[in-house]
N, C-alpha and C. Protein backbone atom coordinates (compact mmCIF):
# COMPACT_ATOMS: atom_id res chain seq x y z
N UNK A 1 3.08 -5.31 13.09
CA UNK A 1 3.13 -6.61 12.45
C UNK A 1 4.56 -6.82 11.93
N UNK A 2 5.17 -7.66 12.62
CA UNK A 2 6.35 -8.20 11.81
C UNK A 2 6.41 -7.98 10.02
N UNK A 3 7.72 -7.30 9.50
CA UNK A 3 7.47 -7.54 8.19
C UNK A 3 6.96 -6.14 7.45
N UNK A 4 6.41 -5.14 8.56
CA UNK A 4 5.37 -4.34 8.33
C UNK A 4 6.12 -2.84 8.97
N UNK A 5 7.11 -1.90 8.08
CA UNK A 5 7.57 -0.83 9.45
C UNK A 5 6.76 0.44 8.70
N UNK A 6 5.74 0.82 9.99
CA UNK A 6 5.24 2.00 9.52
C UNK A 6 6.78 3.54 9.56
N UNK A 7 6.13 4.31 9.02
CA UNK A 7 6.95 5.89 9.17
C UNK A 7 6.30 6.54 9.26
N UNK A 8 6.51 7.39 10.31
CA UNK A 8 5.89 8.70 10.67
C UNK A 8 5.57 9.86 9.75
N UNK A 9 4.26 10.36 9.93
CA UNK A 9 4.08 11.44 8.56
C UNK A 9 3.70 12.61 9.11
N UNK A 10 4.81 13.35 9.59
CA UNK A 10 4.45 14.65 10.41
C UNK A 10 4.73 15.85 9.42
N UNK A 11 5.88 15.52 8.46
CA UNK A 11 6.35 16.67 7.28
C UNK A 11 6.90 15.63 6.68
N UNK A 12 6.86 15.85 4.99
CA UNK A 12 7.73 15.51 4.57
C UNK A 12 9.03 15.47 4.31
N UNK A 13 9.82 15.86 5.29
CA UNK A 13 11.26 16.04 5.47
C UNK A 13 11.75 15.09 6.88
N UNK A 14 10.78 15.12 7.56
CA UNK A 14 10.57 14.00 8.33
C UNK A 14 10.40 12.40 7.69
N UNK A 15 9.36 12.81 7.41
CA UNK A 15 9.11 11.35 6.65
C UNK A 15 10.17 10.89 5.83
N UNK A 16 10.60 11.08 5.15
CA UNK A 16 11.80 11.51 4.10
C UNK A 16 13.34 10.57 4.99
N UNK A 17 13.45 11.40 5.89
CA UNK A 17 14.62 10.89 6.80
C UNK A 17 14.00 9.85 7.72
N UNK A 18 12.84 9.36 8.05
CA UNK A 18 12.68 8.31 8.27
C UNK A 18 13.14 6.99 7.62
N UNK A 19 12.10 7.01 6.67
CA UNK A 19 12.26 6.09 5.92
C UNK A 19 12.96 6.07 5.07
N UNK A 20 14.38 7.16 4.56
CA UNK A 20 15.66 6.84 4.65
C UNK A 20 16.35 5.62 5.38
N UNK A 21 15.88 5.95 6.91
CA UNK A 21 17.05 4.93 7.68
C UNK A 21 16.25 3.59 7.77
N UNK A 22 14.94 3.43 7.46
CA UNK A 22 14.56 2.11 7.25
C UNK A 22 14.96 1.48 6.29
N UNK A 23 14.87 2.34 4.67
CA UNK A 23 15.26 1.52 3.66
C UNK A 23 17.24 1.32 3.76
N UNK A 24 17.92 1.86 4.47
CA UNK A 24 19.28 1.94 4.82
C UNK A 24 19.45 0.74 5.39
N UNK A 25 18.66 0.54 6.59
CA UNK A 25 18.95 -0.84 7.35
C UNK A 25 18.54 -1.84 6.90
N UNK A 26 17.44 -1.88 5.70
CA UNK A 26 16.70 -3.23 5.07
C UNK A 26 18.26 -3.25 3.90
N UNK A 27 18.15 -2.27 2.93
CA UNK A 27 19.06 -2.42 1.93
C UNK A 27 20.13 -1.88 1.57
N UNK A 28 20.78 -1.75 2.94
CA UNK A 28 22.49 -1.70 2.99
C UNK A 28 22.65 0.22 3.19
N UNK A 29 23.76 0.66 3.40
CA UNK A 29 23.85 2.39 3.01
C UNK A 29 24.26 2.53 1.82
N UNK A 30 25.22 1.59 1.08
CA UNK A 30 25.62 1.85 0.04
C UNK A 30 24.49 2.04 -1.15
N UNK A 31 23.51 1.33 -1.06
CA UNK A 31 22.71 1.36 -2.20
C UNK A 31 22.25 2.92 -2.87
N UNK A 32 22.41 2.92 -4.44
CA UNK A 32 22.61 4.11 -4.98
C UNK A 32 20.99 4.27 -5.04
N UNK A 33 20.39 5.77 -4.84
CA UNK A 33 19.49 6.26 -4.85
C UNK A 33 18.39 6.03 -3.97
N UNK A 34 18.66 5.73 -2.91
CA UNK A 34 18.04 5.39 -1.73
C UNK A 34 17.04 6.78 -1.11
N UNK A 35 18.40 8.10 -0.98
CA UNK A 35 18.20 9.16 -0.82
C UNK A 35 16.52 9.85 -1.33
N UNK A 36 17.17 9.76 -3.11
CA UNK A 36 16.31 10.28 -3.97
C UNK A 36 14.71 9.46 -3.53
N UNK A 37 14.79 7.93 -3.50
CA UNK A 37 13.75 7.18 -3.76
C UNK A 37 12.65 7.84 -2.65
N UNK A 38 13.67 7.98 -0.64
CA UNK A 38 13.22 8.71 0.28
C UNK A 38 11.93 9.55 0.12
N UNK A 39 12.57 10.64 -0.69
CA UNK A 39 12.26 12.49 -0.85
C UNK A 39 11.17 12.29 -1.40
N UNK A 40 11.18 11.11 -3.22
CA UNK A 40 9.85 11.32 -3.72
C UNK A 40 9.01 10.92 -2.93
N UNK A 41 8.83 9.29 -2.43
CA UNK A 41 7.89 8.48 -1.93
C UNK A 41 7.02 9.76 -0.38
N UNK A 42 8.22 10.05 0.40
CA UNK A 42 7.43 10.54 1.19
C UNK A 42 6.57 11.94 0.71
N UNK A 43 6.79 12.78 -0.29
CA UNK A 43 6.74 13.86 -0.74
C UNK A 43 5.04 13.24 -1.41
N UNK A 44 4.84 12.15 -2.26
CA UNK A 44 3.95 11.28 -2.93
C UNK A 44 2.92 11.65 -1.83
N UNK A 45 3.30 10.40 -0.96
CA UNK A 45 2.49 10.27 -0.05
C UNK A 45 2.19 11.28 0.99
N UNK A 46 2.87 12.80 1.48
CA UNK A 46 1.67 13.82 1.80
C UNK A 46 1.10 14.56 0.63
N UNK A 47 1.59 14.41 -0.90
CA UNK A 47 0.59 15.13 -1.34
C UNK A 47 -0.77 14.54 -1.89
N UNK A 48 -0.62 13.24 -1.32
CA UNK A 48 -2.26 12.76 -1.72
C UNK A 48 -3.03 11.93 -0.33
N UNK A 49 -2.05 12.89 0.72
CA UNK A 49 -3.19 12.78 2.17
C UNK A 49 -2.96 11.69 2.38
N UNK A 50 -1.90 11.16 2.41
CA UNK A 50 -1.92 9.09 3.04
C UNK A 50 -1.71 8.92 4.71
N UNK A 51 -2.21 7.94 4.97
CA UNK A 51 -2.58 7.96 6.47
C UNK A 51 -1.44 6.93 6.68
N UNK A 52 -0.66 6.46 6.28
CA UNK A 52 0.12 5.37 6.14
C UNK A 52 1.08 5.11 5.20
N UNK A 53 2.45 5.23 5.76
CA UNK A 53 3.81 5.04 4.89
C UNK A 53 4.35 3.91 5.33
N UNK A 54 4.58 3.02 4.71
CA UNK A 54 5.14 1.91 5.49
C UNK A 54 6.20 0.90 4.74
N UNK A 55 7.12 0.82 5.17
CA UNK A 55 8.34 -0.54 4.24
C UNK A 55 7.71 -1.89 5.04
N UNK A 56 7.77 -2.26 3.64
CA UNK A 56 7.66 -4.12 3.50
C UNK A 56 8.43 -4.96 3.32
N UNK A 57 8.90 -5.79 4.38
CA UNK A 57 9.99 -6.30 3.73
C UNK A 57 10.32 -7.98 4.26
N UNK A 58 10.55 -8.72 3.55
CA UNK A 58 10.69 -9.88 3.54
C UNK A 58 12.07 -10.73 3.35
N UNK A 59 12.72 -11.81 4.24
CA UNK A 59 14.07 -12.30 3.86
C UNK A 59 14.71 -12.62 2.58
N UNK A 60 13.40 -13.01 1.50
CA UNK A 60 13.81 -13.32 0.48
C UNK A 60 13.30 -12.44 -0.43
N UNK A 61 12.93 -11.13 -0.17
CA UNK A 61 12.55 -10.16 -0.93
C UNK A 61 13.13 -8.59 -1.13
N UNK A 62 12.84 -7.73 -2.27
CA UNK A 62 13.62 -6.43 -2.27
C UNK A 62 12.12 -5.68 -1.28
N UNK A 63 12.54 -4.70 -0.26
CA UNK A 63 11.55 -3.95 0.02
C UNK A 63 10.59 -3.27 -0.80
N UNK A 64 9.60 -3.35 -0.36
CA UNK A 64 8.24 -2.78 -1.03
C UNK A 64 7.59 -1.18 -0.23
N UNK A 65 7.37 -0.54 -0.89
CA UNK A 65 6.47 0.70 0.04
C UNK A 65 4.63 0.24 -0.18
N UNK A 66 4.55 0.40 0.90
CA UNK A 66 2.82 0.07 1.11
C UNK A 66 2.67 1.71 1.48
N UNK A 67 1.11 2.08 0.56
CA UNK A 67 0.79 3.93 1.10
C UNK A 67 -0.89 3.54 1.11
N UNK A 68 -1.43 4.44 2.02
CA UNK A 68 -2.56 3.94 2.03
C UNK A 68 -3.44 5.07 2.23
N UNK A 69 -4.82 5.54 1.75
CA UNK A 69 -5.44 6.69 2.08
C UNK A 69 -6.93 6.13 2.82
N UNK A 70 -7.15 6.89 3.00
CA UNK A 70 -9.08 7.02 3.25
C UNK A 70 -9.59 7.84 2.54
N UNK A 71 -10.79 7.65 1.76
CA UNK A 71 -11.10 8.49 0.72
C UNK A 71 -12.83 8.84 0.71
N UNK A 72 -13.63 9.78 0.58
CA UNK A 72 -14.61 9.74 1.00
C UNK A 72 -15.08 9.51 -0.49
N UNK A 73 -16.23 8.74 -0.61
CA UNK A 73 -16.95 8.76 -1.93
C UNK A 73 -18.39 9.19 -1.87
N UNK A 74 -19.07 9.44 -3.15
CA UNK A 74 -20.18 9.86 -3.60
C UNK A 74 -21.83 9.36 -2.54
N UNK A 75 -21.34 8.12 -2.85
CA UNK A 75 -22.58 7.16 -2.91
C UNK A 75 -21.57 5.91 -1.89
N UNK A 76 -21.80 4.83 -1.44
CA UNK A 76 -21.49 3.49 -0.94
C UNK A 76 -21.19 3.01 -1.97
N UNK A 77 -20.09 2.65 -1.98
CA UNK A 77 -19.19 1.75 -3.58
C UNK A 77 -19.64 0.46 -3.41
N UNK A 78 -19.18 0.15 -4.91
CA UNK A 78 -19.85 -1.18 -5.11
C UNK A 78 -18.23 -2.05 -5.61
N UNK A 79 -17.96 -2.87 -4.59
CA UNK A 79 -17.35 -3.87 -4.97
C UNK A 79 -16.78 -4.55 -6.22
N UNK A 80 -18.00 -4.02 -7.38
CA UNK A 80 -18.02 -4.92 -8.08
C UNK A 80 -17.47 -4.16 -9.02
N UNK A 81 -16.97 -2.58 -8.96
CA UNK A 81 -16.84 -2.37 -9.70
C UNK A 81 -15.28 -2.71 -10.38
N UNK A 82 -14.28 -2.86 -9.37
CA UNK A 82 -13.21 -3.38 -9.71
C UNK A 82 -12.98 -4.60 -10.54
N UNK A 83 -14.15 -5.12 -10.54
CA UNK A 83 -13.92 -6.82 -11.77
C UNK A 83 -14.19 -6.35 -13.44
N UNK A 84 -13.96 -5.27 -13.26
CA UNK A 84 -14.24 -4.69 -15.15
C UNK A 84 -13.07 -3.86 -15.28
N UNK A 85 -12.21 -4.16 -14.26
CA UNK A 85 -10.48 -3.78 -14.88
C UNK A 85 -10.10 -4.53 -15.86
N UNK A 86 -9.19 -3.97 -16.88
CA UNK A 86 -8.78 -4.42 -17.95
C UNK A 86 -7.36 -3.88 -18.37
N UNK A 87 -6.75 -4.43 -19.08
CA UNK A 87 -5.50 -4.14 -20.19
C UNK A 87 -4.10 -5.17 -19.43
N UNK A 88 -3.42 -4.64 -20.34
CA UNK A 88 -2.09 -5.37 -20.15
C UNK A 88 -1.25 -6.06 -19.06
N UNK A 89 -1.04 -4.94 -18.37
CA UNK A 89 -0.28 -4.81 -17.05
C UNK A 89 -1.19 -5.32 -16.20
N UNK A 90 -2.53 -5.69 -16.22
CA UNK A 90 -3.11 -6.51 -14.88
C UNK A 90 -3.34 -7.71 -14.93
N UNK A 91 -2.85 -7.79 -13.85
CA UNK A 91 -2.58 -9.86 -13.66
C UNK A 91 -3.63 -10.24 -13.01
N UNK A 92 -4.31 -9.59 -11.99
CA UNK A 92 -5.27 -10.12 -11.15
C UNK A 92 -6.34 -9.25 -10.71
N UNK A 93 -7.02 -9.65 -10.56
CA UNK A 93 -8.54 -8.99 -10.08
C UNK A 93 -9.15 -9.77 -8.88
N UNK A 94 -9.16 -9.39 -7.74
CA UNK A 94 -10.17 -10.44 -6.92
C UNK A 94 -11.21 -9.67 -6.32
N UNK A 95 -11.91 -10.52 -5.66
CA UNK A 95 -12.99 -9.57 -4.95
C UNK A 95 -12.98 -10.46 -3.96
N UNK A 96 -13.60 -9.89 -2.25
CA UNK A 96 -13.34 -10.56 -1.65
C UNK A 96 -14.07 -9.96 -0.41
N UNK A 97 -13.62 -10.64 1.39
CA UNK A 97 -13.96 -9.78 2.57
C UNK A 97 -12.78 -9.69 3.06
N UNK A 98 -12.81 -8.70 4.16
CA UNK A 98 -11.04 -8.35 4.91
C UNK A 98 -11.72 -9.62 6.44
N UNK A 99 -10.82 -9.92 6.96
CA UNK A 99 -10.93 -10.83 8.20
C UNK A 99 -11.63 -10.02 9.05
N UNK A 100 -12.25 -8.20 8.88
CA UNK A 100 -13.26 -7.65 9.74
C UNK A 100 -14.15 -7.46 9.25
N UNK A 101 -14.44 -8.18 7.98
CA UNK A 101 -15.71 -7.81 7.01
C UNK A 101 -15.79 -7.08 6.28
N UNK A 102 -15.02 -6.27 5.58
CA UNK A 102 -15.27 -5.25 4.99
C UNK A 102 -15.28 -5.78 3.52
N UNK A 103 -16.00 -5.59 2.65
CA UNK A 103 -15.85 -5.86 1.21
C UNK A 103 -14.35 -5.34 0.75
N UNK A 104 -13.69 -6.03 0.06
CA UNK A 104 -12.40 -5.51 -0.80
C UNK A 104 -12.37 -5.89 -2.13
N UNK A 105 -11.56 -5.22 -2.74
CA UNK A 105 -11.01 -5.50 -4.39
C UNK A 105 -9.56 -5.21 -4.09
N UNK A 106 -8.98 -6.23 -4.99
CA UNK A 106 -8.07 -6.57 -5.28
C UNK A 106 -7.14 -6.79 -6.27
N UNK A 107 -6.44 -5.62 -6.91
CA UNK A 107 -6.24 -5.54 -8.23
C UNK A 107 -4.16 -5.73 -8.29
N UNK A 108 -4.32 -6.44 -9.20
CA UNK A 108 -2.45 -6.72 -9.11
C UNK A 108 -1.75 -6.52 -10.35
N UNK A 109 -0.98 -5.69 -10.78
CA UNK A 109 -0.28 -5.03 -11.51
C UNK A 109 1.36 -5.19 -11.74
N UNK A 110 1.30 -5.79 -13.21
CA UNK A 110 2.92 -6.30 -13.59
C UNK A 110 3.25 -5.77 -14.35
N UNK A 111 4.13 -5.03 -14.81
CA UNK A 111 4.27 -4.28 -16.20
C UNK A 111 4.57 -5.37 -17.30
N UNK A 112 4.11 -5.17 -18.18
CA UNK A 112 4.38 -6.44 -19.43
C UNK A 112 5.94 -6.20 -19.96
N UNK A 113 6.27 -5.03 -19.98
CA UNK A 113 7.74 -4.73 -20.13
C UNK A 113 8.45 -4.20 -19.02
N UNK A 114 9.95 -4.40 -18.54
CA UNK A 114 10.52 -3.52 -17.32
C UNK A 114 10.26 -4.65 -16.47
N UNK A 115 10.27 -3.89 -14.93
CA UNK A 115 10.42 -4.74 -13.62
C UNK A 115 9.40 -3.75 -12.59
N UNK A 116 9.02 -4.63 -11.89
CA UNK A 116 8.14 -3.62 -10.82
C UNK A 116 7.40 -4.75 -10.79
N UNK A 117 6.54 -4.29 -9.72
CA UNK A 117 4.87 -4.61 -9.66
C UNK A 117 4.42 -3.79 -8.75
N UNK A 118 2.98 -3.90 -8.57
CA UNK A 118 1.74 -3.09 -7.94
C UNK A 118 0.75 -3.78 -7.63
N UNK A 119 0.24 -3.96 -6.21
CA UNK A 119 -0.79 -3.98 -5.47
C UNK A 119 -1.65 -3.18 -5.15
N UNK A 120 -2.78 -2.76 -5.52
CA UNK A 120 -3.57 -2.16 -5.06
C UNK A 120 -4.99 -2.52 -4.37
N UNK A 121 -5.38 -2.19 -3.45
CA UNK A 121 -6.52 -3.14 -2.42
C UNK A 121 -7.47 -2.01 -2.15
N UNK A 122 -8.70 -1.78 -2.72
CA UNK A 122 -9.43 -0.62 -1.99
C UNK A 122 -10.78 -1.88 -1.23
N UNK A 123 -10.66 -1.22 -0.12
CA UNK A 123 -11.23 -1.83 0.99
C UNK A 123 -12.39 -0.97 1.38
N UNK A 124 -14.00 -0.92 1.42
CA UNK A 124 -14.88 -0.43 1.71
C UNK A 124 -15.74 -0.24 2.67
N UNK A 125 -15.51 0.73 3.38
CA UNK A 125 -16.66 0.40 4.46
C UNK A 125 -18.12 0.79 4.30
N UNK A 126 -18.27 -0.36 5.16
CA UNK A 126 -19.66 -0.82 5.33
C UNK A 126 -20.55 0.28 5.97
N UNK A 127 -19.81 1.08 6.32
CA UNK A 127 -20.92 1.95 7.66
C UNK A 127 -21.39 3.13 6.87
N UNK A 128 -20.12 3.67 6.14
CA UNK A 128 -20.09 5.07 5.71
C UNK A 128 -19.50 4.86 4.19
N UNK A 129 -19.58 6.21 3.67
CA UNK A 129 -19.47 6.35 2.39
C UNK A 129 -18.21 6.60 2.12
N UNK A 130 -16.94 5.35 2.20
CA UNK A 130 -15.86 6.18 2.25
C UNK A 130 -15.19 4.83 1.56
N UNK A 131 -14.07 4.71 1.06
CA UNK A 131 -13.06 3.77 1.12
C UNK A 131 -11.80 4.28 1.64
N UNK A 132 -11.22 2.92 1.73
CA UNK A 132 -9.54 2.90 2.17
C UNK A 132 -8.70 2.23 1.09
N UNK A 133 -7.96 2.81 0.82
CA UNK A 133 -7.21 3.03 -0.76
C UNK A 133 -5.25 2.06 -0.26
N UNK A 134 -5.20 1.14 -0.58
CA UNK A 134 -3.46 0.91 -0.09
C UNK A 134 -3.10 0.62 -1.77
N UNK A 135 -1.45 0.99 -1.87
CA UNK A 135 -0.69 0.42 -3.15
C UNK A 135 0.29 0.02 -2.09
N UNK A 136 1.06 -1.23 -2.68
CA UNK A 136 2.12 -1.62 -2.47
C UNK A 136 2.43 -1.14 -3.50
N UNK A 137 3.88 -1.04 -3.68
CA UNK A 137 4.81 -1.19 -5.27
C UNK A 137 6.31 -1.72 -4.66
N UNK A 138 6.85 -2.45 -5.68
CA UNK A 138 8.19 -2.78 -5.31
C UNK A 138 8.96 -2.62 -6.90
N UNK A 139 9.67 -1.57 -7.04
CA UNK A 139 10.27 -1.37 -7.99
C UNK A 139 11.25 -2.65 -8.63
N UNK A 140 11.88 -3.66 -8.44
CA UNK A 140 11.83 -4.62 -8.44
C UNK A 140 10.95 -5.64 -9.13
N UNK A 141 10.55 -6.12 -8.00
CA UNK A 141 9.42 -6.97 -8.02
C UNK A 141 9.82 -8.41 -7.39
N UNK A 142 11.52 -9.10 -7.52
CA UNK A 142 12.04 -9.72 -6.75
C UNK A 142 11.05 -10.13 -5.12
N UNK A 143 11.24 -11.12 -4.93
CA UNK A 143 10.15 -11.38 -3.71
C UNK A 143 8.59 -11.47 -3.66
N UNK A 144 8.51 -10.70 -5.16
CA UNK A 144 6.78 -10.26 -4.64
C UNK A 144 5.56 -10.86 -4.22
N UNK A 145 5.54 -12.23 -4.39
CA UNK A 145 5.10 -13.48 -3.53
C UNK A 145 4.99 -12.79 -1.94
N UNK A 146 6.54 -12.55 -1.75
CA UNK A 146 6.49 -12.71 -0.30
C UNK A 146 5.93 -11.25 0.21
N UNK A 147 5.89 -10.14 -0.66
CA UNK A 147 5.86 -8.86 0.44
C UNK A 147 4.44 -8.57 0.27
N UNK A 148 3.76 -9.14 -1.25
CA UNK A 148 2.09 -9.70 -1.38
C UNK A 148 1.50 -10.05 -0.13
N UNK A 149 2.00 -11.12 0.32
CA UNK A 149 1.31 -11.59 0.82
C UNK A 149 1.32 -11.50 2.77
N UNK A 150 2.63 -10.53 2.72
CA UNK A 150 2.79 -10.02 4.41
C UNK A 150 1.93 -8.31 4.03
N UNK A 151 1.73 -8.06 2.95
CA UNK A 151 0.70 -6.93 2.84
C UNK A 151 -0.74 -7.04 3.05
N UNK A 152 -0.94 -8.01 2.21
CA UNK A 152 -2.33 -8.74 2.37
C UNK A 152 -2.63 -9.25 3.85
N UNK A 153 -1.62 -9.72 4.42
CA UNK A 153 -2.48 -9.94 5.98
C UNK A 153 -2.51 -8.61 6.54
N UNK A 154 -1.62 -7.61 6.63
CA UNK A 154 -1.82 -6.46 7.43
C UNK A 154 -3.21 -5.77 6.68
N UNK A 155 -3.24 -5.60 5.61
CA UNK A 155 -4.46 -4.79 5.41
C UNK A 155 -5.79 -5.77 5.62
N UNK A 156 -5.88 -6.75 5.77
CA UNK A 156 -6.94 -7.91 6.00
C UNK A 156 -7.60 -7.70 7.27
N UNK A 157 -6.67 -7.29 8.29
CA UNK A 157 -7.28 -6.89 9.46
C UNK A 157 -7.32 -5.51 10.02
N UNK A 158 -7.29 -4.62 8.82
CA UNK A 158 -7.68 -3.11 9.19
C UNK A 158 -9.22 -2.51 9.60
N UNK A 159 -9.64 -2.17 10.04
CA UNK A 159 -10.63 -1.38 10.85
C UNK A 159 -10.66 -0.05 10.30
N UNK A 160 -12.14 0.31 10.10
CA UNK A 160 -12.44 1.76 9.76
C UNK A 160 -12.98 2.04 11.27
N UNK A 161 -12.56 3.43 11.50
CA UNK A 161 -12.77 4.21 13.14
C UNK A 161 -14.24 4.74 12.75
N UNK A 162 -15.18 4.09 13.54
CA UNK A 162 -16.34 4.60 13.76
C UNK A 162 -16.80 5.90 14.26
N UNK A 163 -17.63 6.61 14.32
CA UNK A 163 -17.40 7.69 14.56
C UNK A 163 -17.88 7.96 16.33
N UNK A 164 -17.32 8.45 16.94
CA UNK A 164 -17.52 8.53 18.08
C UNK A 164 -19.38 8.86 18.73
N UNK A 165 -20.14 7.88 19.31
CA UNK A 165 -21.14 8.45 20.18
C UNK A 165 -21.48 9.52 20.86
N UNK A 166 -22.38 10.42 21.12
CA UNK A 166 -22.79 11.41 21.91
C UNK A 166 -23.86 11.21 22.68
């Protein structure tokens, strides 16, 4: 998807120097701590099993990292439980379907002090007892209209892999 560059997650030293040279070509070489930002994010994202590293990025926006897991749960989640988020830093709550049906929540996160924001979308499937977990964050926050909402269509049409027939 335009807008949307996944990175490969084979090691984190890989990953790392990937998405180094993505965030290099979105936001210049000079930019200070690019390196560092690299090492954690990919380091983040294998130590909590993410199936998906990806820069977001928009003409009139600072890049965003989208990370995304699959997560197995207890019982079949309930949707609803995301509308009894509360406190400061959250701006939004939605509930909703993805364009393949899947129930989602939709929770959006501003810090009341500082700069940033946070997207978070856990998306449920219907079949099995599992969710799919994405954060955007854009340290920033500059753009976030725009990298919102080129996030929101890519995860809108994600698919949980059924499990193969015998």
């Amino acid at each position: 998807m335009p807008g949307v560059t996944p990175v490969a997650l084979g090691s984190p030293g890989r990953t790392a120097a990937e998405l180094l040279a993505v965030l290099r070509r979105v936001k210049g070489s000079r930019e200070p701590g690019l390196e560092v930002s690299a090492a954690r994010a990919a380091e983040l994202a294998h130590r909590h099993g993410c199936g998906l590293l990806a820069v977001v990025e928009h003409r009139d926006a600072d890049p965003a990292l989208l990370m995304a897991a699959v997560l197995p749960v207890d019982r079949s989640a309930d949707p609803a439980l995301g509308l009894r988020l509360d406190g400061p830093a959250i701006r939004d709550v939605t509930k909703g379907v993805t364009a393949t049906g899947c129930p989602v929540v939709i929770v959006e996160r501003i810090p009341v002090t500082g700069s940033g924001a946070q997207l978070q979308v856990v998306v449920t499937d219907p079949a099995r007892p599992r969710v799919a977990v994405f954060t955007l964050h854009s340290p920033t926050g500059r753009g976030w209209l725009d990298v919102a909402g080129l996030a929101g269509r890519f995860v809108s049409g994600m698919e949980f892999q059924r499990p193969e027939s015998r």
